[in-house]
PDB file of N, CA and C in Angstrom:
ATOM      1  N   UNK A   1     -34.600   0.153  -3.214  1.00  0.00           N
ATOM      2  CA  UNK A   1     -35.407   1.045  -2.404  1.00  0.00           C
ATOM      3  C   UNK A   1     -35.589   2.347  -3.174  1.00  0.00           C
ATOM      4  N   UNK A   2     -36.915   3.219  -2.975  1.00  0.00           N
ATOM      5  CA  UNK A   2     -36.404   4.192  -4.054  1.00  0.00           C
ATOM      6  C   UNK A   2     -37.203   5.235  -2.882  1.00  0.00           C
ATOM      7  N   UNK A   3     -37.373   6.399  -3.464  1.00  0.00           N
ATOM      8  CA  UNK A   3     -37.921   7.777  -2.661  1.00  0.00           C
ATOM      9  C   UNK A   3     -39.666   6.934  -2.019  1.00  0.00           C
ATOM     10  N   UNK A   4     -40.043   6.804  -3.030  1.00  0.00           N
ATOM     11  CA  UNK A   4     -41.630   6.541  -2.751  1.00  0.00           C
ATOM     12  C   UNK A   4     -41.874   5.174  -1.448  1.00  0.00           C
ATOM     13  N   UNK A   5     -40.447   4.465  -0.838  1.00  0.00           N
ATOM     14  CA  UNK A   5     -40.958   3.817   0.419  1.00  0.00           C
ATOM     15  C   UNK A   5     -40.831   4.844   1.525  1.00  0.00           C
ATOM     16  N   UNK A   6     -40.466   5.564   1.370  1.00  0.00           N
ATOM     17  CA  UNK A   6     -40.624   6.573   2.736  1.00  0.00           C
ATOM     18  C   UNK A   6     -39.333   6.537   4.034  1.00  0.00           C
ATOM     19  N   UNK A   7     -38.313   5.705   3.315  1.00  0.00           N
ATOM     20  CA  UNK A   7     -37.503   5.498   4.390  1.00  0.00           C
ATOM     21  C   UNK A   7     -35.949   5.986   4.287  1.00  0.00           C
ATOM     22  N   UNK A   8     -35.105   6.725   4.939  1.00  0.00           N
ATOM     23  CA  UNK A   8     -34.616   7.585   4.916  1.00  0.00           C
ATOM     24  C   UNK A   8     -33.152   6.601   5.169  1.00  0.00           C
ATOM     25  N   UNK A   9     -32.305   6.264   4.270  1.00  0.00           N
ATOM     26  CA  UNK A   9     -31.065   6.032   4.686  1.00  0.00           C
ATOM     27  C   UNK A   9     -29.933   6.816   5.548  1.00  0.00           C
ATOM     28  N   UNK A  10     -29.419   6.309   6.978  1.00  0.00           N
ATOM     29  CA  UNK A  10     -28.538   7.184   7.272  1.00  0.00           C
ATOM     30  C   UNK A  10     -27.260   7.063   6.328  1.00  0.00           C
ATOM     31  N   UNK A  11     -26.524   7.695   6.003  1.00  0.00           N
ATOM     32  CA  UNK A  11     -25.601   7.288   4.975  1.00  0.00           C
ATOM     33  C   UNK A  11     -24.068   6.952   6.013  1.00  0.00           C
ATOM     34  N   UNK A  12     -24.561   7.005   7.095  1.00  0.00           N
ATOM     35  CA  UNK A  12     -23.226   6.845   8.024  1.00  0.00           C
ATOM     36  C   UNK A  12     -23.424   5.519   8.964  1.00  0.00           C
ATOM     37  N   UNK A  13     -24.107   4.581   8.336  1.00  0.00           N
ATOM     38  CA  UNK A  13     -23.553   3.129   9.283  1.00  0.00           C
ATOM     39  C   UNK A  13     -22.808   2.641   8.979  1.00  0.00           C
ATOM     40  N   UNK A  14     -22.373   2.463   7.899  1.00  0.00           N
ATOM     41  CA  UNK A  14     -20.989   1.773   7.569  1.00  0.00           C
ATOM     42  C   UNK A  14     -20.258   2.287   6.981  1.00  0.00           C
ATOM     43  N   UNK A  15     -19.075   2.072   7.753  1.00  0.00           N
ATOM     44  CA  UNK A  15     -17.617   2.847   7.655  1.00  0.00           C
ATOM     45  C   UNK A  15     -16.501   2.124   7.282  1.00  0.00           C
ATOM     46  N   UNK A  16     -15.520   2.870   6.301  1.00  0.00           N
ATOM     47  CA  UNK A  16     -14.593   1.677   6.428  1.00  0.00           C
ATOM     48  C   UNK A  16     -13.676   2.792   6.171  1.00  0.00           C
ATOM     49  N   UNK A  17     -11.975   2.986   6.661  1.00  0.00           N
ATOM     50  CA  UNK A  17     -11.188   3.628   6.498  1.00  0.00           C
ATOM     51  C   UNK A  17     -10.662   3.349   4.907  1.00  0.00           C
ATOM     52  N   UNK A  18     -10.843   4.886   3.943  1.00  0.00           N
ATOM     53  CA  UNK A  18     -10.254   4.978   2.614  1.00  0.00           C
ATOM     54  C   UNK A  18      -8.788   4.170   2.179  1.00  0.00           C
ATOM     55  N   UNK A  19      -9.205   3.646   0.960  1.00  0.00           N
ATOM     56  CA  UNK A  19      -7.885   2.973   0.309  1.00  0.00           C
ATOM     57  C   UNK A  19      -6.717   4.593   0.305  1.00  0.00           C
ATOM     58  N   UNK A  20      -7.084   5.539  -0.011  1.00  0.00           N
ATOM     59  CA  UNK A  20      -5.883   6.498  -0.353  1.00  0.00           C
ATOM     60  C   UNK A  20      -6.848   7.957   0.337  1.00  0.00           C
ATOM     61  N   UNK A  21      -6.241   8.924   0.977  1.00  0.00           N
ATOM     62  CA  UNK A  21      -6.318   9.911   2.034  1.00  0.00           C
ATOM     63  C   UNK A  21      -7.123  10.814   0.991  1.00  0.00           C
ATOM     64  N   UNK A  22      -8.384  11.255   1.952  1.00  0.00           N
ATOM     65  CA  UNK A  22      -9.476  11.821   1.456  1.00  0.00           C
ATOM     66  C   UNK A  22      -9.249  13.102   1.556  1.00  0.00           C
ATOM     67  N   UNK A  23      -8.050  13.457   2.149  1.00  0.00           N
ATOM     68  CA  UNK A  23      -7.557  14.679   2.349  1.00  0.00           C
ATOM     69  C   UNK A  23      -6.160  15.753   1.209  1.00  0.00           C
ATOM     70  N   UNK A  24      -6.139  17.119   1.005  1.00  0.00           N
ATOM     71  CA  UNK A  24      -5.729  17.869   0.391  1.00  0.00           C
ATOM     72  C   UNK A  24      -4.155  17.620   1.066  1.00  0.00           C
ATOM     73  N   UNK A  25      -3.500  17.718   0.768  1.00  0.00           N
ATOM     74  CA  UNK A  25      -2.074  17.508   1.253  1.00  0.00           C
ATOM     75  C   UNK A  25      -1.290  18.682   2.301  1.00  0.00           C
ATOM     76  N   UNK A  26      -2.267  19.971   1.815  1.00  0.00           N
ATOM     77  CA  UNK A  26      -1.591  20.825   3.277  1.00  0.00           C
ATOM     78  C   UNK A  26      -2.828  21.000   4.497  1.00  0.00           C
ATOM     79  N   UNK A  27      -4.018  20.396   4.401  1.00  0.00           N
ATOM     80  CA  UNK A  27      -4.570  19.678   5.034  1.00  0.00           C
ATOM     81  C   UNK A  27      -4.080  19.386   6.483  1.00  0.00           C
ATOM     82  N   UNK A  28      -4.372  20.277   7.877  1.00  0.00           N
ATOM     83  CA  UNK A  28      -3.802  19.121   8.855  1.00  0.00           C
ATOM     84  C   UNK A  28      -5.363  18.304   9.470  1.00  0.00           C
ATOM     85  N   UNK A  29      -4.957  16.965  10.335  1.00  0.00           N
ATOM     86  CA  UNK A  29      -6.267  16.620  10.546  1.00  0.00           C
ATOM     87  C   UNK A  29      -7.430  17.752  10.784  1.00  0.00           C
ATOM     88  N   UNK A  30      -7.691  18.593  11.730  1.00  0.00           N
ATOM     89  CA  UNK A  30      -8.475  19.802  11.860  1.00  0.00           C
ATOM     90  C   UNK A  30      -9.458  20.265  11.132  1.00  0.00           C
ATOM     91  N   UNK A  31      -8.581  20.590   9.651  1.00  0.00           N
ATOM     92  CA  UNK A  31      -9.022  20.989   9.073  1.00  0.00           C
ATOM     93  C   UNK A  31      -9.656  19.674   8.255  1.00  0.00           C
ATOM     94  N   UNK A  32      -9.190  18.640   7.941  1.00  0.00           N
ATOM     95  CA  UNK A  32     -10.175  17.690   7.533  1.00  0.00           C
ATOM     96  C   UNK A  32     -11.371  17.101   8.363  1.00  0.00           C
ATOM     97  N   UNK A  33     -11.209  17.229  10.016  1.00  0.00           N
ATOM     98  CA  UNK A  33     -12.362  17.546  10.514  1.00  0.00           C
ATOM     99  C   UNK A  33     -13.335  18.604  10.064  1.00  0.00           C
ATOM    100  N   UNK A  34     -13.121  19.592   9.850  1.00  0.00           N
ATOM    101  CA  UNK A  34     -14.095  20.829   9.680  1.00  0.00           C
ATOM    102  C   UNK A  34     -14.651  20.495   8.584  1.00  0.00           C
ATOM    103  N   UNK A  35     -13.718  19.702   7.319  1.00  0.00           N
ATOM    104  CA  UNK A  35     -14.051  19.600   6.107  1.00  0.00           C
ATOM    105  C   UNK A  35     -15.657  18.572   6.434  1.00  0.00           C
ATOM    106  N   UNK A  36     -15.051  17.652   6.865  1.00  0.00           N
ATOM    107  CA  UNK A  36     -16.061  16.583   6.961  1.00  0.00           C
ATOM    108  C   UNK A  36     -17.589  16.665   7.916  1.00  0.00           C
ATOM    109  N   UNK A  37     -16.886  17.513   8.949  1.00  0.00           N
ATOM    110  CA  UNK A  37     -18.248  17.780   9.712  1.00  0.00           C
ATOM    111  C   UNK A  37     -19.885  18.444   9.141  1.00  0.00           C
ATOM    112  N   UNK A  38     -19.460  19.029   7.920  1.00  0.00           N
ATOM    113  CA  UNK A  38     -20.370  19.343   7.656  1.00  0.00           C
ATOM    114  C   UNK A  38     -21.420  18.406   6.575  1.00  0.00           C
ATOM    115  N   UNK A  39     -20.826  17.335   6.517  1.00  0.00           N
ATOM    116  CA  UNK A  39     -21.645  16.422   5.412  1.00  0.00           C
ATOM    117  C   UNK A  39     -22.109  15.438   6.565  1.00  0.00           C
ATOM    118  N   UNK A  40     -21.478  14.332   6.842  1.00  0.00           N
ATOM    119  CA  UNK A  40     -22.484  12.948   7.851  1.00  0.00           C
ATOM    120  C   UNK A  40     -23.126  13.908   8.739  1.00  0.00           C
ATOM    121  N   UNK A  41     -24.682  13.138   8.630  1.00  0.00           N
ATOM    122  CA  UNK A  41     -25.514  13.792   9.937  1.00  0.00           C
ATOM    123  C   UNK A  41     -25.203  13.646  11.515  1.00  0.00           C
ATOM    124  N   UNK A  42     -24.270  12.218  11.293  1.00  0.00           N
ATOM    125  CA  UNK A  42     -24.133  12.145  12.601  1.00  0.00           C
ATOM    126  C   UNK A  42     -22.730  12.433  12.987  1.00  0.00           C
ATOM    127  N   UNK A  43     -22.016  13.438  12.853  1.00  0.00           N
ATOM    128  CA  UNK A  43     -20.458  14.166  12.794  1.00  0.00           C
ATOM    129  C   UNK A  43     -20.544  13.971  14.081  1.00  0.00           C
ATOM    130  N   UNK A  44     -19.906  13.546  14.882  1.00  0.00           N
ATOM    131  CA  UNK A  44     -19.005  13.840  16.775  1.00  0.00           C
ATOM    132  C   UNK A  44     -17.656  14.538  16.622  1.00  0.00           C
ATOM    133  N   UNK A  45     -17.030  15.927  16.968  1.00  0.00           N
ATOM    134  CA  UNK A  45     -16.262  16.417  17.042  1.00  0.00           C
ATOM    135  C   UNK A  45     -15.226  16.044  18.124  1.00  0.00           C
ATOM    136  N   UNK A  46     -16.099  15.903  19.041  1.00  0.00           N
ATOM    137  CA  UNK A  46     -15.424  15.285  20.623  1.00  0.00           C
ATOM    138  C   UNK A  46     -15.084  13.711  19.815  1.00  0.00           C
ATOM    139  N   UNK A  47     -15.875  12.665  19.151  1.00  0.00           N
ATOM    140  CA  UNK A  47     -15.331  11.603  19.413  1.00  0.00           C
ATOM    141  C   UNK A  47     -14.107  11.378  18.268  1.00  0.00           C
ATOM    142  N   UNK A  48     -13.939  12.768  17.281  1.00  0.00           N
ATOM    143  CA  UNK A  48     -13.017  13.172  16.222  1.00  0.00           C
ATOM    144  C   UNK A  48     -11.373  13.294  16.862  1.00  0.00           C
ATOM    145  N   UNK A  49     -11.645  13.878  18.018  1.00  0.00           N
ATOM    146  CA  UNK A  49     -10.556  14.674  18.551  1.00  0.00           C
ATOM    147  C   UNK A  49     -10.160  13.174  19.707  1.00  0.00           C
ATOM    148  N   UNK A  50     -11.086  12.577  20.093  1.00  0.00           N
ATOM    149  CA  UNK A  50     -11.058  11.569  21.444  1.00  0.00           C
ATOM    150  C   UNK A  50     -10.223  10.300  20.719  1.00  0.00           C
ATOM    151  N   UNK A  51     -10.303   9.784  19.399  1.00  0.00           N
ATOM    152  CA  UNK A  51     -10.064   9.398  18.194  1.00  0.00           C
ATOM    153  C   UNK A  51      -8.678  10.024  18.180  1.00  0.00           C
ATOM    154  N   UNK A  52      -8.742  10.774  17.452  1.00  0.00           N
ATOM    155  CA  UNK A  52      -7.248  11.436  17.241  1.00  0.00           C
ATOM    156  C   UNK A  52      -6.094  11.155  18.215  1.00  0.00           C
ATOM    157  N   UNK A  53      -6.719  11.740  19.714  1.00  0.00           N
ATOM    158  CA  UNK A  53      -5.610  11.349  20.819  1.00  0.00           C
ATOM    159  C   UNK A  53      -5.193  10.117  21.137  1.00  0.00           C
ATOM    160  N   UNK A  54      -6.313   8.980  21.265  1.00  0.00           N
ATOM    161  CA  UNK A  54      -5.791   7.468  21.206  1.00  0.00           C
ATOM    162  C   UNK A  54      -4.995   6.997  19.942  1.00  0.00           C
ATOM    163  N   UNK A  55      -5.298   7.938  18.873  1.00  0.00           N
ATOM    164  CA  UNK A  55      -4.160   7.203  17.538  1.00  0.00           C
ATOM    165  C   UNK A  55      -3.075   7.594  17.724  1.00  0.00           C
ATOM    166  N   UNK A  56      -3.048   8.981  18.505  1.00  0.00           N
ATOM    167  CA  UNK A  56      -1.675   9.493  18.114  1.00  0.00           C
ATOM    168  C   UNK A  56      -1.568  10.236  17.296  1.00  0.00           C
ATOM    169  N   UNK A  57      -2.603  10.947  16.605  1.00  0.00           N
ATOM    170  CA  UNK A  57      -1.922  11.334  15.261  1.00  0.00           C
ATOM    171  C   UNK A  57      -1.726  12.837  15.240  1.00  0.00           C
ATOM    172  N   UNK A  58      -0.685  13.087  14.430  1.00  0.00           N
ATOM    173  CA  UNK A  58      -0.299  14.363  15.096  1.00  0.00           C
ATOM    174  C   UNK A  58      -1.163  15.479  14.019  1.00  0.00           C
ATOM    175  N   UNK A  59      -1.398  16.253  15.300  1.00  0.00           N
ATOM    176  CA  UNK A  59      -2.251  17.750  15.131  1.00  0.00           C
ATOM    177  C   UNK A  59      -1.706  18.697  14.324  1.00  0.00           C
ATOM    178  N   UNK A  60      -0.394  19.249  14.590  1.00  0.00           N
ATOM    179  CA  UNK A  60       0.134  19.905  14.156  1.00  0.00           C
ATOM    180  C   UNK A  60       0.894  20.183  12.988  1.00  0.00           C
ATOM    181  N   UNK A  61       1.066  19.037  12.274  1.00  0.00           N
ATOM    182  CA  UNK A  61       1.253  18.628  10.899  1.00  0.00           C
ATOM    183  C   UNK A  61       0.084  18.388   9.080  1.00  0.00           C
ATOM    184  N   UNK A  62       0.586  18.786   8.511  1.00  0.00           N
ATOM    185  CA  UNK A  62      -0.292  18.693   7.734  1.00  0.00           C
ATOM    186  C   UNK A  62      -0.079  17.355   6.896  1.00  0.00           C
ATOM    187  N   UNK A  63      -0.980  16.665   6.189  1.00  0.00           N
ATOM    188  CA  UNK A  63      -1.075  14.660   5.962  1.00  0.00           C
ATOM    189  C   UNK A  63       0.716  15.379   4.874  1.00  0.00           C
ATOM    190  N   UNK A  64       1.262  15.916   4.200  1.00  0.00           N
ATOM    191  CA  UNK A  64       1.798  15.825   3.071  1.00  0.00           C
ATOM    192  C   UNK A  64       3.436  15.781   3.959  1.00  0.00           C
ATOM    193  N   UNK A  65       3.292  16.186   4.950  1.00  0.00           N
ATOM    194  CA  UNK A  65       3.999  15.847   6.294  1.00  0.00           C
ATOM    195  C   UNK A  65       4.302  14.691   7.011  1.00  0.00           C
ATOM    196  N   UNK A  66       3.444  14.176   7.177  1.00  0.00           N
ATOM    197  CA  UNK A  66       2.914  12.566   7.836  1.00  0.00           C
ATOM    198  C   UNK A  66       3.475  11.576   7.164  1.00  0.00           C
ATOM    199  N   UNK A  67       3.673  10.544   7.673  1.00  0.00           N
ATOM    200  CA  UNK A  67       3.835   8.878   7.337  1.00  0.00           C
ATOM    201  C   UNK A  67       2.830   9.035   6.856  1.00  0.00           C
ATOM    202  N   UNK A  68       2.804   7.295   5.872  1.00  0.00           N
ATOM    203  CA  UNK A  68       1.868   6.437   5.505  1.00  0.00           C
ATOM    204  C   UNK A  68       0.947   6.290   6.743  1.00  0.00           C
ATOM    205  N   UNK A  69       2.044   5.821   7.801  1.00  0.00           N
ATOM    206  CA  UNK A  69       1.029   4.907   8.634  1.00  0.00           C
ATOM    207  C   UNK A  69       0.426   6.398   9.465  1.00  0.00           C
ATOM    208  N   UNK A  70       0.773   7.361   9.907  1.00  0.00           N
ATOM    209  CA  UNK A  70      -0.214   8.465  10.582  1.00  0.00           C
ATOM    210  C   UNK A  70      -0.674   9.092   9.322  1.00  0.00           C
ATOM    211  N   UNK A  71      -1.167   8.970   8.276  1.00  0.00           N
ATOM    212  CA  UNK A  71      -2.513   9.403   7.350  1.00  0.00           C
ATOM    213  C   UNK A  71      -3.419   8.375   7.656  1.00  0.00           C
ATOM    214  N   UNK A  72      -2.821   7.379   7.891  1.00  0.00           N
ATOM    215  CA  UNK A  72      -3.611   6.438   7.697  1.00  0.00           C
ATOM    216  C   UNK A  72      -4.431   6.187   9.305  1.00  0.00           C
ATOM    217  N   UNK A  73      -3.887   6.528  10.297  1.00  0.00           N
ATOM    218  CA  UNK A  73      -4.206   6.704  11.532  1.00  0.00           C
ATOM    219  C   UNK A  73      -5.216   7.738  11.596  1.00  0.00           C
ATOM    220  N   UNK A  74      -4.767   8.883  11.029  1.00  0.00           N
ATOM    221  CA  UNK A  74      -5.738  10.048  10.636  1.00  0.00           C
ATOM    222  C   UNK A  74      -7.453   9.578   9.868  1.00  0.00           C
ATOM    223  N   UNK A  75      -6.953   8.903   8.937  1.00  0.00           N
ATOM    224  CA  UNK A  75      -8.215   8.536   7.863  1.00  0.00           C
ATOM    225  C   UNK A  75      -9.340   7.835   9.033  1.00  0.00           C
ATOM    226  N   UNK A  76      -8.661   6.376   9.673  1.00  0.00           N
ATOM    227  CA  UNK A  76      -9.352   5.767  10.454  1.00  0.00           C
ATOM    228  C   UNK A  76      -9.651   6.583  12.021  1.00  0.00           C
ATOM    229  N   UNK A  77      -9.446   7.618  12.241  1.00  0.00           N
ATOM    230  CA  UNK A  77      -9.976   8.292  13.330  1.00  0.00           C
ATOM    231  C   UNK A  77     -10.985   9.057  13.083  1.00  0.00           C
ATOM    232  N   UNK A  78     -10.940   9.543  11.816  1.00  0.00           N
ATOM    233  CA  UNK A  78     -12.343  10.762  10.899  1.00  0.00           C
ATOM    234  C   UNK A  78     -13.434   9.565  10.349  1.00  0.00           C
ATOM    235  N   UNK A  79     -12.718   8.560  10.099  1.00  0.00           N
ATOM    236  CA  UNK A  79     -14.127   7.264   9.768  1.00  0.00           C
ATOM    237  C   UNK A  79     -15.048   7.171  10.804  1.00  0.00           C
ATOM    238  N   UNK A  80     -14.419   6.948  12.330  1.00  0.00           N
ATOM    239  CA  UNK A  80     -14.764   6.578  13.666  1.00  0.00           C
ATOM    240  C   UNK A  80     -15.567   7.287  14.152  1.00  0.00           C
ATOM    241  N   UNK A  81     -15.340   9.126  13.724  1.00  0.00           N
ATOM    242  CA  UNK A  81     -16.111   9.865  14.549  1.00  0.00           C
ATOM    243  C   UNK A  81     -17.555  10.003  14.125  1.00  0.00           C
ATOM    244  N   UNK A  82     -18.380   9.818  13.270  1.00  0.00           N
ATOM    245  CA  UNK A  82     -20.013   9.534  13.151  1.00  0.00           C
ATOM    246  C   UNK A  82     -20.414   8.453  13.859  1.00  0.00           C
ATOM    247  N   UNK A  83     -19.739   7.465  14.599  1.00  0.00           N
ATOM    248  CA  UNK A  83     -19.665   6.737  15.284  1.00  0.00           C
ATOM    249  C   UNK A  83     -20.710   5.810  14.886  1.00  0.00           C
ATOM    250  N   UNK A  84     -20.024   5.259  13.299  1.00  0.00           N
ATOM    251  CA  UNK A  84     -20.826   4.312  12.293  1.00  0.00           C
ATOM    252  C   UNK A  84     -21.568   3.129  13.083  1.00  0.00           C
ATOM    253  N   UNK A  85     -22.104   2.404  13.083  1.00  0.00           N
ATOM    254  CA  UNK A  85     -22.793   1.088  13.579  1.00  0.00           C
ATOM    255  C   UNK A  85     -21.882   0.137  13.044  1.00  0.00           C
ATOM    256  N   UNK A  86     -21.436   0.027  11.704  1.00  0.00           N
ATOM    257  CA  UNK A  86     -20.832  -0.871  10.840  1.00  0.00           C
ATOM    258  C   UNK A  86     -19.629  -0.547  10.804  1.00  0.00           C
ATOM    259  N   UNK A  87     -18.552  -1.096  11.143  1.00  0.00           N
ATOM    260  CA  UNK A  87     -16.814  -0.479  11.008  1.00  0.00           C
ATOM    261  C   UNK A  87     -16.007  -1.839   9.947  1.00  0.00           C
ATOM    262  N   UNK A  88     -15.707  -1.684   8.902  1.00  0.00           N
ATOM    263  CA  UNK A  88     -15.108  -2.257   8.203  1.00  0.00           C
ATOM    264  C   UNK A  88     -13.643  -2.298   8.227  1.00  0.00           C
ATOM    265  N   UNK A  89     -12.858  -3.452   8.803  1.00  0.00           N
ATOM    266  CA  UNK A  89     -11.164  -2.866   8.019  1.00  0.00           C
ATOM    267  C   UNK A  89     -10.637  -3.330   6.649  1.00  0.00           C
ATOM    268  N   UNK A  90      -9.975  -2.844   6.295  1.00  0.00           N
ATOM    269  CA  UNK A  90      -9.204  -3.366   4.947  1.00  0.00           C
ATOM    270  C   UNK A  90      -8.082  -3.504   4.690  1.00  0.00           C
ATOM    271  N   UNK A  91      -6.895  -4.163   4.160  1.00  0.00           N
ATOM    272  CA  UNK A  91      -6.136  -3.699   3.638  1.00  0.00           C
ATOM    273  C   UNK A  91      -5.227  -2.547   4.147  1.00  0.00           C
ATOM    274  N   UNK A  92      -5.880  -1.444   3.319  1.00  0.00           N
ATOM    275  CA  UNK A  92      -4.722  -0.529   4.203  1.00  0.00           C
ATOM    276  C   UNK A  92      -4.410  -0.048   5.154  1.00  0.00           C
ATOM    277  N   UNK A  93      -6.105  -0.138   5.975  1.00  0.00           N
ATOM    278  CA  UNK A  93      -5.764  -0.297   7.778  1.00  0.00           C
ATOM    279  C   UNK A  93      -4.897  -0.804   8.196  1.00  0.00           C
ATOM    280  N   UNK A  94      -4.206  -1.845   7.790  1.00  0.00           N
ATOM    281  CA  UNK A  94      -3.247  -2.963   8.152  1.00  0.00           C
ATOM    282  C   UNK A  94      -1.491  -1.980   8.117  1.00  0.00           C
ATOM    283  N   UNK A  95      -2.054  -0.748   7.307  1.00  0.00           N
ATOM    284  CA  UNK A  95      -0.526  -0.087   6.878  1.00  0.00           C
ATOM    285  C   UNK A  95      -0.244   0.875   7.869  1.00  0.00           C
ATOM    286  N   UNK A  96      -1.303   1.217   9.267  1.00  0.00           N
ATOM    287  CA  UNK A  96      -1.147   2.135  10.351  1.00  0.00           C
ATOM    288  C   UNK A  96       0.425   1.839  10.617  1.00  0.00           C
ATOM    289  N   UNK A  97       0.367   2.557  11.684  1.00  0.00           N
ATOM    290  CA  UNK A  97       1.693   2.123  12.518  1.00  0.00           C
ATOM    291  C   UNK A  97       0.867   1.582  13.546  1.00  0.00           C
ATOM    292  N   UNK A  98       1.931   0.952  14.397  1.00  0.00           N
ATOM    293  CA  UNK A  98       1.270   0.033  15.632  1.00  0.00           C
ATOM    294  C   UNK A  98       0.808   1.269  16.507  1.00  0.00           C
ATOM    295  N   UNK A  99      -0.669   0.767  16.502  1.00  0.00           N
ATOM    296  CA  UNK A  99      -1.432   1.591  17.781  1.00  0.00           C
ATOM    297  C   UNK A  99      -0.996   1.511  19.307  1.00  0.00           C
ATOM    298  N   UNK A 100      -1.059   2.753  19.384  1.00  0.00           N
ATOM    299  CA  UNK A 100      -0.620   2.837  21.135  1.00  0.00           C
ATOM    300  C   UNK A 100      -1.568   2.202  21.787  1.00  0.00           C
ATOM    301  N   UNK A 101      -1.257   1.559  22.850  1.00  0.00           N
ATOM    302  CA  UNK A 101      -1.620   0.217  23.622  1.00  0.00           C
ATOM    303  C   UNK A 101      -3.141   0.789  24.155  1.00  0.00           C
ATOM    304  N   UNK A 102      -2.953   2.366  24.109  1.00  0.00           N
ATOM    305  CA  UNK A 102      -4.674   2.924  25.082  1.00  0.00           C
ATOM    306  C   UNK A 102      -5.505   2.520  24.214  1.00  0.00           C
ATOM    307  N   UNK A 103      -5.120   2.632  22.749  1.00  0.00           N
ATOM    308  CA  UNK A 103      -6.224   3.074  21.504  1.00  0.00           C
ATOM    309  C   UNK A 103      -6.334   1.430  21.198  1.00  0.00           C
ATOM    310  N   UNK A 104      -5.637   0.110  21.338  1.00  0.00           N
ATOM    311  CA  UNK A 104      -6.303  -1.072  21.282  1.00  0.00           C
ATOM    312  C   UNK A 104      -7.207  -1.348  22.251  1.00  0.00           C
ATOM    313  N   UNK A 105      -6.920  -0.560  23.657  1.00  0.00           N
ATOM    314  CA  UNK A 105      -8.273  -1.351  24.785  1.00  0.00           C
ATOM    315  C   UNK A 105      -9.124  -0.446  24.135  1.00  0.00           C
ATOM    316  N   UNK A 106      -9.329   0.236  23.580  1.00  0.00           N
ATOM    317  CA  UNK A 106     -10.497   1.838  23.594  1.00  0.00           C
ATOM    318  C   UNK A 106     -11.451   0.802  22.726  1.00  0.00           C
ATOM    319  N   UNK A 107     -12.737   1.175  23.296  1.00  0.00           N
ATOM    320  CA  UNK A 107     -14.290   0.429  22.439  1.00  0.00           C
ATOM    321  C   UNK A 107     -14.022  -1.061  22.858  1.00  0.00           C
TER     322      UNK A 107
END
């Protein structure tokens, strides 16, 4: 596809939570919200934070703080919030900690 068909890729339908944390290490989620909100067109802050509370992942800590498995809870809650069309898992999704029982019925 190139410029001259006229058609505008959203760059946020497909999502897949990062092999390794897209985030700075004193970083708490928040602030990797703020980081990120300003690039995907379609950023949801509410569904960032709505995300966050069903993972669990804690606010008040910064990722260099955190488990494996809550960065990784973190990563896949900031994937979620452009609220991609396409959701991919992989691999290291598999390395969360077990999701609290709200955040498996949620979607």
């Amino acid at each position: 596809m190139s410029a001259d068909d006229g058609v505008v890729l959203d760059r946020v339908r497909f999502a897949y939570p990062a092999d390794r944390p897209d985030a700075w290490p004193w970083m708490r989620y928040g602030d990797l919200c703020r980081f990120l909100a300003a690039h995907p067109p379609r950023w949801d802050e509410e569904r960032a934070r709505g995300w966050a509370q069903r993972l669990e992942v804690p606010l008040d800590r910064p990722f260099r703080a955190m488990s494996r498995g809550e960065v990784m809870k973190a990563m896949l809650a900031a994937t979620l919030a452009p609220d991609p069309d396409v959701r991919a898992g992989s691999t290291p999704a598999s390395r969360c900690s077990k999701a609290p029982r709200s955040a498996r019925r949620a979607r």
